[in-house]
C-alpha atoms as a PDB file:
ATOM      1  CA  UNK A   1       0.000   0.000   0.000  1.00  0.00           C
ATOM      2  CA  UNK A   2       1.090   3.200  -0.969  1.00  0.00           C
ATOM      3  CA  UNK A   3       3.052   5.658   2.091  1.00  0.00           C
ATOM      4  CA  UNK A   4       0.223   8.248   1.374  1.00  0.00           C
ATOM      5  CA  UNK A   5      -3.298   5.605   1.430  1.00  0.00           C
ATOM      6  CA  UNK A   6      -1.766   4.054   4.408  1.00  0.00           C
ATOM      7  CA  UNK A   7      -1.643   7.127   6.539  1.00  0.00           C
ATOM      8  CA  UNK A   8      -4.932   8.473   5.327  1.00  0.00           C
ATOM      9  CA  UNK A   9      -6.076   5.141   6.400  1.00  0.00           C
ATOM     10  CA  UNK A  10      -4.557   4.710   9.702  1.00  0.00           C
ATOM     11  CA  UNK A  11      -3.836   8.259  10.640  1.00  0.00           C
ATOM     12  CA  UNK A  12      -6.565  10.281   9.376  1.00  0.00           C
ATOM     13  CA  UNK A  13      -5.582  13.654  10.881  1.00  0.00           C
ATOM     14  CA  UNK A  14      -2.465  14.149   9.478  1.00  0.00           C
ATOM     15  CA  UNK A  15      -3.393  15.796   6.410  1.00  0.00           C
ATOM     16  CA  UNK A  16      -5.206  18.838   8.304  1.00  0.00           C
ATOM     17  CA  UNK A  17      -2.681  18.808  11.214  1.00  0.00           C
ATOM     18  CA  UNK A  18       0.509  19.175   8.609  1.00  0.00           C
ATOM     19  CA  UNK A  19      -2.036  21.757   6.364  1.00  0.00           C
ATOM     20  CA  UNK A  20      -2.428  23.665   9.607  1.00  0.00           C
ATOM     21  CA  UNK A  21       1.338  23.800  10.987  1.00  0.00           C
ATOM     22  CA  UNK A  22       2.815  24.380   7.420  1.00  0.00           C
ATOM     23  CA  UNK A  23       0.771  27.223   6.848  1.00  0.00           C
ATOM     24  CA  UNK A  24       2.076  28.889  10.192  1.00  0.00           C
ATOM     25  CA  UNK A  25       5.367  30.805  10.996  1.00  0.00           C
ATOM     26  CA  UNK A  26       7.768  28.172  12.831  1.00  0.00           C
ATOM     27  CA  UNK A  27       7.887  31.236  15.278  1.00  0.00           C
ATOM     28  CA  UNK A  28       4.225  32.116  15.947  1.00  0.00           C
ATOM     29  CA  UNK A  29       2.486  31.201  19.534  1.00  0.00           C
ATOM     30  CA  UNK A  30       0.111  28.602  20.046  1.00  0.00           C
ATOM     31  CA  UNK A  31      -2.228  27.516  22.813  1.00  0.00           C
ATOM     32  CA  UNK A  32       0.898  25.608  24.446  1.00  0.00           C
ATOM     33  CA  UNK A  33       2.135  28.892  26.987  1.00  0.00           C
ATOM     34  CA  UNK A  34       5.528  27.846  25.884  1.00  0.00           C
ATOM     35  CA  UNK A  35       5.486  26.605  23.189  1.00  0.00           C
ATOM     36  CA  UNK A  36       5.827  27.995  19.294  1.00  0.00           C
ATOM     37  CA  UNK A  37       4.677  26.362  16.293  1.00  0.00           C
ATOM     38  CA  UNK A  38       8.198  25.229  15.440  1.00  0.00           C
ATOM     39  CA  UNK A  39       8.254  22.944  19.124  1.00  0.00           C
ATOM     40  CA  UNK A  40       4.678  21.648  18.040  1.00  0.00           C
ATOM     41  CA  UNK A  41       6.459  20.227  15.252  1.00  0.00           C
ATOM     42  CA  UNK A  42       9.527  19.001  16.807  1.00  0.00           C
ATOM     43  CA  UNK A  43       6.902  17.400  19.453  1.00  0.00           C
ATOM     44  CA  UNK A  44       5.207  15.520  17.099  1.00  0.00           C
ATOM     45  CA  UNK A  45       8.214  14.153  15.706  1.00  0.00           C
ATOM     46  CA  UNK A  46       9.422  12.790  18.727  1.00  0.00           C
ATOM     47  CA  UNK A  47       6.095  11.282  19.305  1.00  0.00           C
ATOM     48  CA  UNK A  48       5.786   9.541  16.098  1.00  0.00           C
ATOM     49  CA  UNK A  49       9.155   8.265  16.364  1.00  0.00           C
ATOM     50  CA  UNK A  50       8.677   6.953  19.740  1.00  0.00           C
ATOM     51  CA  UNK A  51       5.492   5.376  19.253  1.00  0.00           C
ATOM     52  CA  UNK A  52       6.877   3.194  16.232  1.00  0.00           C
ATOM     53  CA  UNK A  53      10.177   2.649  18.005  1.00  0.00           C
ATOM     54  CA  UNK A  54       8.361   1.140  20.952  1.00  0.00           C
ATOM     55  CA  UNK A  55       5.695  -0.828  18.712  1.00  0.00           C
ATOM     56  CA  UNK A  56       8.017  -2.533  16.335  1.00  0.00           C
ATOM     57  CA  UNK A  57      10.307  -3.963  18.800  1.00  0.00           C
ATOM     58  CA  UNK A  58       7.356  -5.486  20.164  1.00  0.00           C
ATOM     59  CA  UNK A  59       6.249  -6.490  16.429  1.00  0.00           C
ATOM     60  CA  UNK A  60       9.964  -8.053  16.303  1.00  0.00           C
ATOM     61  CA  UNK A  61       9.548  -9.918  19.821  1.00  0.00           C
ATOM     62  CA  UNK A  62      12.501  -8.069  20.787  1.00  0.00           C
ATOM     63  CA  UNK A  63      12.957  -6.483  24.256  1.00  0.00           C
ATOM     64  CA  UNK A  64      10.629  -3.357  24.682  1.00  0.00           C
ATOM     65  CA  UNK A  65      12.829  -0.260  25.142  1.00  0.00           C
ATOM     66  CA  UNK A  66      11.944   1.979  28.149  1.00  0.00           C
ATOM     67  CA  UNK A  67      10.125   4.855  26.641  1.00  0.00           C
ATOM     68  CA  UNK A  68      12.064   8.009  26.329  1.00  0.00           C
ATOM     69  CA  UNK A  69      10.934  11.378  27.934  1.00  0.00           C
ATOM     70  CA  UNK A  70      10.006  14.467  25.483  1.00  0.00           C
ATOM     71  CA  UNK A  71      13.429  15.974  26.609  1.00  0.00           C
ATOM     72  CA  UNK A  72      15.170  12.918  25.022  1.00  0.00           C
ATOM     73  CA  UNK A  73      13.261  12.555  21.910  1.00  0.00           C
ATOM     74  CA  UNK A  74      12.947  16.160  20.938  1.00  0.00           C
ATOM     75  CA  UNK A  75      16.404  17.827  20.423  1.00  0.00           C
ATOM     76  CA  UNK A  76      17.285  16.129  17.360  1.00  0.00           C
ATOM     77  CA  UNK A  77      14.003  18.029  15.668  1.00  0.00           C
ATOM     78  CA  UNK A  78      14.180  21.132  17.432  1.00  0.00           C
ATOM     79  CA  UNK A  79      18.122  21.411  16.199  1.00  0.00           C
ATOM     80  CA  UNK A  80      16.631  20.954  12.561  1.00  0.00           C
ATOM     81  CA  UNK A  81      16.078  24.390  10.047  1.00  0.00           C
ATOM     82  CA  UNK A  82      12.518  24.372  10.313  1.00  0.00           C
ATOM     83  CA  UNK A  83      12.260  23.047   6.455  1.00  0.00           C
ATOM     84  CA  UNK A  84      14.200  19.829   7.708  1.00  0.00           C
ATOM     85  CA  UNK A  85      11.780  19.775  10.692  1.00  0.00           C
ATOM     86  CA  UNK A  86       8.728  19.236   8.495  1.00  0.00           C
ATOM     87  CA  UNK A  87      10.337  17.249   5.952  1.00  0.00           C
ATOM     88  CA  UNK A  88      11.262  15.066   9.428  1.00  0.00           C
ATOM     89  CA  UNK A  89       8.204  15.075  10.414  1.00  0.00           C
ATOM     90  CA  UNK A  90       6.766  13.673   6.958  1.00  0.00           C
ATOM     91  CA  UNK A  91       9.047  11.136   7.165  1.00  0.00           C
ATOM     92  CA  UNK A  92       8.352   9.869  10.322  1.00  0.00           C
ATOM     93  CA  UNK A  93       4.879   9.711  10.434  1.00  0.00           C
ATOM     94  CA  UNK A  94       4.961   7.242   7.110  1.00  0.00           C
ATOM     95  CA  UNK A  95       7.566   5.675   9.087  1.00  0.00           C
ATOM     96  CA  UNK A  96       5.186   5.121  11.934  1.00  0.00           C
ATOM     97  CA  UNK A  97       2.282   3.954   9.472  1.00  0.00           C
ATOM     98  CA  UNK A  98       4.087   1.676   7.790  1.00  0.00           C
ATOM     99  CA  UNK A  99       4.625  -0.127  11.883  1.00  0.00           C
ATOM    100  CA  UNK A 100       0.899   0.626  12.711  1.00  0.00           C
ATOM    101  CA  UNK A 101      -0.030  -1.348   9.765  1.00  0.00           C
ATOM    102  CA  UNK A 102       2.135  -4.483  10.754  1.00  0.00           C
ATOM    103  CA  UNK A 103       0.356  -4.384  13.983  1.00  0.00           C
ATOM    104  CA  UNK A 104      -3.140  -4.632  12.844  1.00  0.00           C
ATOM    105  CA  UNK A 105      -3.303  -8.181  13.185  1.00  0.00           C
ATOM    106  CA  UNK A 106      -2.773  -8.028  17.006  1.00  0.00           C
ATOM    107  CA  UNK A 107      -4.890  -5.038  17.895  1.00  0.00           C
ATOM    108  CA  UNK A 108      -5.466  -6.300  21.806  1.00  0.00           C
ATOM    109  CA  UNK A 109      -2.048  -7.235  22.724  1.00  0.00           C
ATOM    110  CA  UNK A 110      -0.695  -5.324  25.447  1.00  0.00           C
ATOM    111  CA  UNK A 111       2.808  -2.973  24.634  1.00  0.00           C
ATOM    112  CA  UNK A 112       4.621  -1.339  27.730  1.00  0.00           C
ATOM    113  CA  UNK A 113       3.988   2.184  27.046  1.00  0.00           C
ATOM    114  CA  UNK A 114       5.755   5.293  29.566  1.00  0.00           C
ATOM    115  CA  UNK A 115       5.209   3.522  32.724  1.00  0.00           C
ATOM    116  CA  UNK A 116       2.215   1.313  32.189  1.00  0.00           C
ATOM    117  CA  UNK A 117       0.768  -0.444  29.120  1.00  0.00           C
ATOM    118  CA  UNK A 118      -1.372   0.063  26.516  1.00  0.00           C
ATOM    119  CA  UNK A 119      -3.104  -1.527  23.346  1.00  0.00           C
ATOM    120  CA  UNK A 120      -1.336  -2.196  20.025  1.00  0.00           C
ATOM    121  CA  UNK A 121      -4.655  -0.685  18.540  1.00  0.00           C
ATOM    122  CA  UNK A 122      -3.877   2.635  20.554  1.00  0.00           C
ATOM    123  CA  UNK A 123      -0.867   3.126  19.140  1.00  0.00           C
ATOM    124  CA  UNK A 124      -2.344   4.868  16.567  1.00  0.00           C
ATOM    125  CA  UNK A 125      -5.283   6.395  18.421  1.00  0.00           C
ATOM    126  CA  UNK A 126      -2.711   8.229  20.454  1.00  0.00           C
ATOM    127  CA  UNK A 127      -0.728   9.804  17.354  1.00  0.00           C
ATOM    128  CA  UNK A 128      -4.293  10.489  16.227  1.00  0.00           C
ATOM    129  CA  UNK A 129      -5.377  12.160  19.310  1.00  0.00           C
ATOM    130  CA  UNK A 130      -2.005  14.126  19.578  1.00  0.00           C
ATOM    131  CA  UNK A 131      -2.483  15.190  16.010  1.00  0.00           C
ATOM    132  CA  UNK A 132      -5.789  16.559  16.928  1.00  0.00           C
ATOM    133  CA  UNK A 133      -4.853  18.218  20.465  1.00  0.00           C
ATOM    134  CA  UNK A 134      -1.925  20.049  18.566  1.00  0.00           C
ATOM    135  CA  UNK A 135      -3.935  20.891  15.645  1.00  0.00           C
ATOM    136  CA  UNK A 136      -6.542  22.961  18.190  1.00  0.00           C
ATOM    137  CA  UNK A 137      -3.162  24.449  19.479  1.00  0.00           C
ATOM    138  CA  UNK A 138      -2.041  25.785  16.508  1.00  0.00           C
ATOM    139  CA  UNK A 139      -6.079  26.671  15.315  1.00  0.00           C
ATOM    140  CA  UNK A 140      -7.875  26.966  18.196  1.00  0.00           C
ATOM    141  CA  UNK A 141     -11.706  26.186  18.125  1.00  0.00           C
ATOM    142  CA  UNK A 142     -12.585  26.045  14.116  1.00  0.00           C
ATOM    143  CA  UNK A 143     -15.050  23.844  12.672  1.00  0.00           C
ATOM    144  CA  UNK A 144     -12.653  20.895  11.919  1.00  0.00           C
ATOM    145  CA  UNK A 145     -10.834  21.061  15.441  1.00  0.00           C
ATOM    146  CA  UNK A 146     -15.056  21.245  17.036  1.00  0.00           C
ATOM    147  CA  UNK A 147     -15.969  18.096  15.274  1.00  0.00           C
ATOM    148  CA  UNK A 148     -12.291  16.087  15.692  1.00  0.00           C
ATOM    149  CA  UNK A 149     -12.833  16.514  19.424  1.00  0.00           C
ATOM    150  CA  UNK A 150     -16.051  15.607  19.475  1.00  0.00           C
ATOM    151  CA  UNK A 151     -15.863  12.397  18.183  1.00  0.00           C
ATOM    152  CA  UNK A 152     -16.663   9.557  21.317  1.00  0.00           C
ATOM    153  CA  UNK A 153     -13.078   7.734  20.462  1.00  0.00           C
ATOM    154  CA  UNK A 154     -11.249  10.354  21.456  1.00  0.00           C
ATOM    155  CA  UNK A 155     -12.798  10.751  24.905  1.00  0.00           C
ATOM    156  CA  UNK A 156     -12.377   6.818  25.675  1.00  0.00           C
ATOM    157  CA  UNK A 157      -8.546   6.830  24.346  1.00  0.00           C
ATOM    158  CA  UNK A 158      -7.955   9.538  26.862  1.00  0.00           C
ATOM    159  CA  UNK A 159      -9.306   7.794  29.996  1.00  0.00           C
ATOM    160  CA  UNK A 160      -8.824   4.321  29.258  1.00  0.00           C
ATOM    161  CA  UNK A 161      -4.922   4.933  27.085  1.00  0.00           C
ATOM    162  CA  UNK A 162      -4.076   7.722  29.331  1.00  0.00           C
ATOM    163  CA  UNK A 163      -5.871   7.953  32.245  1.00  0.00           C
ATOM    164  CA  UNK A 164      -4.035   8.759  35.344  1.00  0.00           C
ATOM    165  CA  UNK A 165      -1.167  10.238  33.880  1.00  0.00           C
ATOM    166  CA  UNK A 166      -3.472  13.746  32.611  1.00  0.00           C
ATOM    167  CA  UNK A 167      -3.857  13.882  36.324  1.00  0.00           C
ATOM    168  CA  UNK A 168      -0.704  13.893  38.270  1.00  0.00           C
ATOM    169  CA  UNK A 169       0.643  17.179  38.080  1.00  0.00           C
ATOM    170  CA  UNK A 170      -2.691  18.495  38.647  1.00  0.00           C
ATOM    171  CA  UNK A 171      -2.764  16.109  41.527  1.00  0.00           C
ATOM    172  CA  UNK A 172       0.156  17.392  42.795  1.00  0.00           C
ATOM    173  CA  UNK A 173      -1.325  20.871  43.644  1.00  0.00           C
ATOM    174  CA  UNK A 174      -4.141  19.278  45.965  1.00  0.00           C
ATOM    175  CA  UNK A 175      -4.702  18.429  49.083  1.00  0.00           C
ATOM    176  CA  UNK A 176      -4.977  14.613  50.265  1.00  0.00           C
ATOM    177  CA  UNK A 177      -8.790  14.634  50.363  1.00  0.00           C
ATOM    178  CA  UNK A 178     -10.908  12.544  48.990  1.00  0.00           C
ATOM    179  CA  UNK A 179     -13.527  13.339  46.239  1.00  0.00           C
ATOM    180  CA  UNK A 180     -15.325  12.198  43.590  1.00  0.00           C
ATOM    181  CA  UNK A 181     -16.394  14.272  40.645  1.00  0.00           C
ATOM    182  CA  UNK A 182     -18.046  13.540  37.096  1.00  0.00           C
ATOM    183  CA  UNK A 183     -18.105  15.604  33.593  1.00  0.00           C
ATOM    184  CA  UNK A 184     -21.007  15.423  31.762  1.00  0.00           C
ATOM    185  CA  UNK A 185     -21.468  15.306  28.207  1.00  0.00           C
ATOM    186  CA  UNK A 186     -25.442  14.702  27.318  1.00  0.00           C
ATOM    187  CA  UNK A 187     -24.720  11.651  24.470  1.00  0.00           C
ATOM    188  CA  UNK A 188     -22.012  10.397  26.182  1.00  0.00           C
ATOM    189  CA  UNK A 189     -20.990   8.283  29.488  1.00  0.00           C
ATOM    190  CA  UNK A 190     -19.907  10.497  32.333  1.00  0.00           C
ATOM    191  CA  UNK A 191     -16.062  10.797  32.751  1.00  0.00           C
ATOM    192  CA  UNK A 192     -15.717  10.043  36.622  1.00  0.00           C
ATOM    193  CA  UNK A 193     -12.489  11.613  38.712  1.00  0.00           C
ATOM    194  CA  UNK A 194     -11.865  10.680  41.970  1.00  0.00           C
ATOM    195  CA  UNK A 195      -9.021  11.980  44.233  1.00  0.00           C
ATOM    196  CA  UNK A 196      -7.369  11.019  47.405  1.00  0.00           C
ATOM    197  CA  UNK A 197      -5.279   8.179  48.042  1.00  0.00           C
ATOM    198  CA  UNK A 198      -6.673   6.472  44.729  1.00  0.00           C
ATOM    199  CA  UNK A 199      -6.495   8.832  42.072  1.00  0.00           C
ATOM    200  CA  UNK A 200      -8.404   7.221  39.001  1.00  0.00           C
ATOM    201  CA  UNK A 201     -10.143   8.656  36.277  1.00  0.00           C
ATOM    202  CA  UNK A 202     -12.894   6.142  34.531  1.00  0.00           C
ATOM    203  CA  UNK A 203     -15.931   6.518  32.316  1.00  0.00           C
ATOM    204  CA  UNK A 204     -19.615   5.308  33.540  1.00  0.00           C
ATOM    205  CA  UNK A 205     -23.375   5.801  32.587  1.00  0.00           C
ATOM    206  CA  UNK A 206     -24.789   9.065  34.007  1.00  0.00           C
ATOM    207  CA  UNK A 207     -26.017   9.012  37.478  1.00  0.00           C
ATOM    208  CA  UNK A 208     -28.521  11.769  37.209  1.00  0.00           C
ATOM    209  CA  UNK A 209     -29.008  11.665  41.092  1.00  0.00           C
ATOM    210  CA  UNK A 210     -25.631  12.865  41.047  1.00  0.00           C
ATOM    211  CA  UNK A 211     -24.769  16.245  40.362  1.00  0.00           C
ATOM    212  CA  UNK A 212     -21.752  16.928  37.913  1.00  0.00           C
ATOM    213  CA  UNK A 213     -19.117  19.031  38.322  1.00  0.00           C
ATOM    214  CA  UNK A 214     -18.961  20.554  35.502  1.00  0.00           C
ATOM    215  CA  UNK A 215     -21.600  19.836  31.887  1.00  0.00           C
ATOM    216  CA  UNK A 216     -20.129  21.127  28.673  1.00  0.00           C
ATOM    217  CA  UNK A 217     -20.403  19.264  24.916  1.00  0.00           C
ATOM    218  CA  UNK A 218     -18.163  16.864  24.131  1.00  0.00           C
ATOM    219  CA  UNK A 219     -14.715  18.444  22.402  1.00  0.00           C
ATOM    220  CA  UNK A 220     -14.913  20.871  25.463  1.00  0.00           C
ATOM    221  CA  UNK A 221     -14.499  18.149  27.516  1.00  0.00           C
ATOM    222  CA  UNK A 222     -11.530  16.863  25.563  1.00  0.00           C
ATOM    223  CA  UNK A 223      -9.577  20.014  26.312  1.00  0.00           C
ATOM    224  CA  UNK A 224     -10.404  19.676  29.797  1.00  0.00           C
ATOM    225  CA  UNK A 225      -9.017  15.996  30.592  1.00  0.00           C
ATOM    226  CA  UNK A 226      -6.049  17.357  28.293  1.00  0.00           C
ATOM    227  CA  UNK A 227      -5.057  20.592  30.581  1.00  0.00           C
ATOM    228  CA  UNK A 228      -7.053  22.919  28.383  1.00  0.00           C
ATOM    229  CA  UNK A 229     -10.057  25.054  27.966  1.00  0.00           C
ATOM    230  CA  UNK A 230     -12.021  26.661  25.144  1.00  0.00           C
ATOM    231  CA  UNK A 231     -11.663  29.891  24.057  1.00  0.00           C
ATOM    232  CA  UNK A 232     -15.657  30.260  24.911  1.00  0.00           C
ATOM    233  CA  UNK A 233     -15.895  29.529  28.467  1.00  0.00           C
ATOM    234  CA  UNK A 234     -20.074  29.433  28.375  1.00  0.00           C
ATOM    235  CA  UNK A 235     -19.291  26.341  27.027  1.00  0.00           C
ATOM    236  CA  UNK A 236     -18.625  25.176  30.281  1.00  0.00           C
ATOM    237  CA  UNK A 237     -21.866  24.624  32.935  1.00  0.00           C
ATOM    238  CA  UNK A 238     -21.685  24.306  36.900  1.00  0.00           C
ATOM    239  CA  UNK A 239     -23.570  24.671  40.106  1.00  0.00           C
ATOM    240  CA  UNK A 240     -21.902  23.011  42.180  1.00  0.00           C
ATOM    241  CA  UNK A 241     -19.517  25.806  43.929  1.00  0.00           C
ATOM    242  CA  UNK A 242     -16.544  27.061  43.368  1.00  0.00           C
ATOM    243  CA  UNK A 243     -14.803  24.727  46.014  1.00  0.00           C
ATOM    244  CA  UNK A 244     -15.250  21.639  44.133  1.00  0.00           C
ATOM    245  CA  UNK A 245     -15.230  23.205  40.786  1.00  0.00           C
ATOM    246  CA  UNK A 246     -12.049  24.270  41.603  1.00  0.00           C
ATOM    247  CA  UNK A 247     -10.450  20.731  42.468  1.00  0.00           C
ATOM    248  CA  UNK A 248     -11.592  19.433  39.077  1.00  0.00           C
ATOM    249  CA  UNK A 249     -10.277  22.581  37.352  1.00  0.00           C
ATOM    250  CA  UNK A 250      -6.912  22.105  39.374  1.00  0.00           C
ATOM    251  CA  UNK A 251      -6.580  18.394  38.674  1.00  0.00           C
ATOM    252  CA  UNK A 252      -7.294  18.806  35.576  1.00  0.00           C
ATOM    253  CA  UNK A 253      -4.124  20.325  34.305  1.00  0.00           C
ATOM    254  CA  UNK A 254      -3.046  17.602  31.725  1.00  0.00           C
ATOM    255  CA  UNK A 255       0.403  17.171  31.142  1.00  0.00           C
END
């Protein structure tokens, strides 16, 4: 299969994602504080190459590397001229395709993955998801970036792929207390946090005898679990005070 159908195929969100960060200055902000469009780029880079390095030894029953932080992975890109950077980056992510594609016929084994384990399948649904999260980044809340983060996938890969890591440095900045708090999307489970000595994050059918923390649609509540916010903060609905609201907004400081 051609470099081009296979990444269409497996990685869908490329093709707007590389539109979107081409078309920028290498030097222009984005919704990362500290970050420019240029580190976006080296970012994903270092996550594509990661994610294949990790998923092909396991493809070649070889030992599984220990996954490599961003600060490890990243300064070959950002060292680049920012032409090499995206021609990098082009290469990398066909690079990665071409090892997502190997792995399709083992979707549910389990791959040691920064600490804990995840899916062969989400693999790829983590490139995706990054490819969307970075997109909104670099375009904030458009049409395209609305309806990627909408989409229920998304929302599963980040509690059930990711889970507890989106919550430790925001768990860092709370007391020990114990809570329990639930975002509510209306055509979607609940996304359930709970804080204390088990920090966990979990989806579940909505308990409407339970108040949520916060209600908001679903790609709002994507940039949330993520440690961001939309640029239209109505989006966001609560009654519950500003004492809990405030946990969840504190724990919820992503990465």
């Amino acid at each position: 299969m051609a470099d081009d159908t296979l990444i269409s195929d497996l990685l869908p969100e490329w093709t707007a994602f590389r539109d979107t960060a081409a078309n920028r200055h290498p030097d222009s902000g984005t919704a990362c504080a500290a970050w420019t469009t240029r580190d976006i780029v080296a970012h994903q880079a270092g996550n594509a190459v990661e994610l294949g390095h990790v998923l092909a030894a396991h493809l070649d029953r070889r030992p599984i590397p220990e996954t490599r932080t961003f600060e490890q992975r990243e300064p070959p890109f950002r060292q680049m001229s920012d032409e090499e950077r995206i021609a990098a980056l082009d290469h990398v992510i066909a690079e990665l395709a071409r090892v997502l594609e190997r792995g399709l016929d083992e979707p549910d084994a389990w791959v040691p993955w920064t600490g804990r384990r995840m899916k062969v399948e989400w693999f790829g649904e983590h490139m995706r998801s990054e490819l969307i999260l970075h997109r909104w980044d670099l375009a904030g809340d458009d049409e395209l970036a609305t309806t990627q983060l909408a989409r229920p996938w998304i929302t599963i890969h980040a509690v059930e792929a990711v889970g507890r890591p989106l919550l430790r440095r925001g768990a860092a900045g709370l007391p020990g207390t114990s809570f329990t708090a639930r975002l509510r999307v209306s055509d979607q489970p609940d996304v359930i946090l709970t804080g204390g000595a088990e920090l966990n994050i979990s989806l579940g059918p909505a308990d409407h005898n339970t108040q949520p923390a916060l209600t908001t649609d679903a790609a709002a509540r994507v940039l949330l679990l993520w440690g961001r916010q939309p640029a239209d903060m109505t989006r966001l609905h609560s009654n519950v005070g500003p004492d809990q609201l405030g946990t969840v907004r504190t724990l919820l400081a992503g990465y």
